[in-house]
C-alpha atoms as a PDB file:
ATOM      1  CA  UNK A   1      82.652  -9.374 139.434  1.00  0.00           C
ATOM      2  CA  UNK A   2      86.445  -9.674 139.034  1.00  0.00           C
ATOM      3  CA  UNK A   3      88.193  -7.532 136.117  1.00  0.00           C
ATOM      4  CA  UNK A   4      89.019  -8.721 132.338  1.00  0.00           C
ATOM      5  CA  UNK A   5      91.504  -6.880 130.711  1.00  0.00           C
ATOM      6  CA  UNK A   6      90.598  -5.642 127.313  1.00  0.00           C
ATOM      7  CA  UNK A   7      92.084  -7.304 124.232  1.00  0.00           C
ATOM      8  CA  UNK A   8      95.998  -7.196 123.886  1.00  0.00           C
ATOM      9  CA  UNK A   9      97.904  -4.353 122.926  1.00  0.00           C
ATOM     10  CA  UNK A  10      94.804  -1.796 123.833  1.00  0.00           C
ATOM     11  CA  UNK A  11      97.466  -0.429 126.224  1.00  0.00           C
ATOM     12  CA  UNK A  12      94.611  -0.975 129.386  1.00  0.00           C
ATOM     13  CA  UNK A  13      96.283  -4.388 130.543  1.00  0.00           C
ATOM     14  CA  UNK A  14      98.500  -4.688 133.340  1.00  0.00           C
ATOM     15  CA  UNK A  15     102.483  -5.399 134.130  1.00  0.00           C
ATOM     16  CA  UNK A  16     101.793  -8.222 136.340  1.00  0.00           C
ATOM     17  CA  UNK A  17     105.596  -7.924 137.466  1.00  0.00           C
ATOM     18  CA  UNK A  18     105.563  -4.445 138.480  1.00  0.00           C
ATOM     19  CA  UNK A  19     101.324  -4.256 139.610  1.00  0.00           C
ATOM     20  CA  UNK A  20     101.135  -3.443 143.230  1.00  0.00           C
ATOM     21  CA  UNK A  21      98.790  -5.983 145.276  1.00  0.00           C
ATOM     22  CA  UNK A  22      97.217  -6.295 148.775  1.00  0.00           C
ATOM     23  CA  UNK A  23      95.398  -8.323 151.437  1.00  0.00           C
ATOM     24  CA  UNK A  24      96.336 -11.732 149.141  1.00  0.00           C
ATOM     25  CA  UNK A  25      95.766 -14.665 150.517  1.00  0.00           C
ATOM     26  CA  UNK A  26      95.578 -18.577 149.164  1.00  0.00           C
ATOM     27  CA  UNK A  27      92.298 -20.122 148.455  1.00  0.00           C
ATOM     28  CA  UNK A  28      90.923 -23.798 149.179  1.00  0.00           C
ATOM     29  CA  UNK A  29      91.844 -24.690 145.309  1.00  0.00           C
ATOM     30  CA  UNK A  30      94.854 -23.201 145.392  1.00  0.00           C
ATOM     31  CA  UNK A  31      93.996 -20.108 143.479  1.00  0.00           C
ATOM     32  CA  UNK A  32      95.248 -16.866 145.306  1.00  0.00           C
ATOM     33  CA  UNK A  33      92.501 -13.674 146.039  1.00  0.00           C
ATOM     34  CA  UNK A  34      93.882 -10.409 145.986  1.00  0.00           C
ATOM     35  CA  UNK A  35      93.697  -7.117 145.602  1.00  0.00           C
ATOM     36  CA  UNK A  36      95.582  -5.081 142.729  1.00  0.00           C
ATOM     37  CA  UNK A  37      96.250  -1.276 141.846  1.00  0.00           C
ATOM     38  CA  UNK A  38      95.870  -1.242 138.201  1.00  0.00           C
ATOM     39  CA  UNK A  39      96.915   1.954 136.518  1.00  0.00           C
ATOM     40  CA  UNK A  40      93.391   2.760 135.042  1.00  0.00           C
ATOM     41  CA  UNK A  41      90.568   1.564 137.585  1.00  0.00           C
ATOM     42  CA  UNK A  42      92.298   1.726 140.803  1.00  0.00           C
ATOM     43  CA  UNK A  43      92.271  -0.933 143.597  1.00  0.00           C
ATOM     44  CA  UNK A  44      90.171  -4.207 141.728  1.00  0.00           C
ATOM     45  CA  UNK A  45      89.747  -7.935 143.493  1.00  0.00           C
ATOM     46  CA  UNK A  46      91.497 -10.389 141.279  1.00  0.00           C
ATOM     47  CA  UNK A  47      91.841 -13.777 141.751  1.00  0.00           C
ATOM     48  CA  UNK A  48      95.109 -14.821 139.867  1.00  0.00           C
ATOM     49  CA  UNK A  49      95.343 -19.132 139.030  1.00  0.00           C
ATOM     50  CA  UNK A  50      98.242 -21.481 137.969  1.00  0.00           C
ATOM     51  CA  UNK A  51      96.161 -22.785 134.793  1.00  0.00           C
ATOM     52  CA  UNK A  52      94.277 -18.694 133.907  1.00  0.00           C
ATOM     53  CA  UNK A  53      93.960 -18.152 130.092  1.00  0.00           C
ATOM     54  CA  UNK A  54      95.559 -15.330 130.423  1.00  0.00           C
ATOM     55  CA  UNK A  55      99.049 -15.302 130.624  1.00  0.00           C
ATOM     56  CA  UNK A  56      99.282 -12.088 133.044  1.00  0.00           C
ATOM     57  CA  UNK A  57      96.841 -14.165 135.731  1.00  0.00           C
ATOM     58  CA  UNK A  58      99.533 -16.600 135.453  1.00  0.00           C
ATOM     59  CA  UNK A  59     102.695 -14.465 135.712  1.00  0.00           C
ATOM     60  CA  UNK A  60     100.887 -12.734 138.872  1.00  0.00           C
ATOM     61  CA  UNK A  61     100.330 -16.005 140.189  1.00  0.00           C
ATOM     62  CA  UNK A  62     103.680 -17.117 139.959  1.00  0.00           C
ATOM     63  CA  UNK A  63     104.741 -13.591 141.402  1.00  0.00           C
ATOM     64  CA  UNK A  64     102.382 -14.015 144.198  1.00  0.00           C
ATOM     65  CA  UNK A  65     102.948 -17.915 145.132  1.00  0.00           C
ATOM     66  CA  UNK A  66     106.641 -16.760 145.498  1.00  0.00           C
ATOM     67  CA  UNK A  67     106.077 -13.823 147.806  1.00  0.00           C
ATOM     68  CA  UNK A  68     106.325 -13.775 151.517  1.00  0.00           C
ATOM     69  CA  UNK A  69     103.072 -12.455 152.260  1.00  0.00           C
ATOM     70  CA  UNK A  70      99.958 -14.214 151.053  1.00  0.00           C
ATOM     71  CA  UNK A  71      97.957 -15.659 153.730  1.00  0.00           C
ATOM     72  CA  UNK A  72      97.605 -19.314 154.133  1.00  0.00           C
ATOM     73  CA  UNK A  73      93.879 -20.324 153.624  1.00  0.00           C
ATOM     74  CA  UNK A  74      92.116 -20.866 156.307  1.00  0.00           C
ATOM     75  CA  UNK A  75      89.198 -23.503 156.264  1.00  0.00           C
ATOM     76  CA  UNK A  76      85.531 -22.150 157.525  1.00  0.00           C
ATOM     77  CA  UNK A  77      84.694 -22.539 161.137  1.00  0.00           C
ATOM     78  CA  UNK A  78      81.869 -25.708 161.380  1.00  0.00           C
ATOM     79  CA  UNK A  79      78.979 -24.001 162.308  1.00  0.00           C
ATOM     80  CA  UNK A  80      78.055 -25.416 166.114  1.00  0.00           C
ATOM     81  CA  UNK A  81      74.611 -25.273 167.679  1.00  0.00           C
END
């Protein structure tokens, strides 16, 4: 189960320009899996999209899709017999 944040200006949310993140890596939709630190909970898998309804999924999408280091998907390997 990925993380929600609660509602805005609870003070739990996250900076998604400051959030550390690790292991990300692009997914066959485009979406982009990855790992964040948030302040409260610690390490949390968070998949961060183009079109999320919230607007820090977005601005840690845009973050990410600029950075350096998220790993190219990868297609599964066809099962063979």
């Amino acid at each position: 189960m990925f993380w929600q944040p609660p509602p805005e200006g609870t003070g739990m949310g996250f900076d998604a320009s400051t959030i550390e993140y690790r292991n990300a890596f692009y997914n066959e939709d485009g979406s982009i899996d990855a790992e964040v630190n948030h302040p409260t909970f610690g390490w949390i898998p968070f998949c961060a999209r183009s079109t999320d309804s919230e607007q820090h999924g977005v601005d840690l999408f845009n973050r990410l899709n600029s950075a350096s280091d998220v790993a190219a998907y990868v297609p599964p390997e066809e099962p063979t017999e």
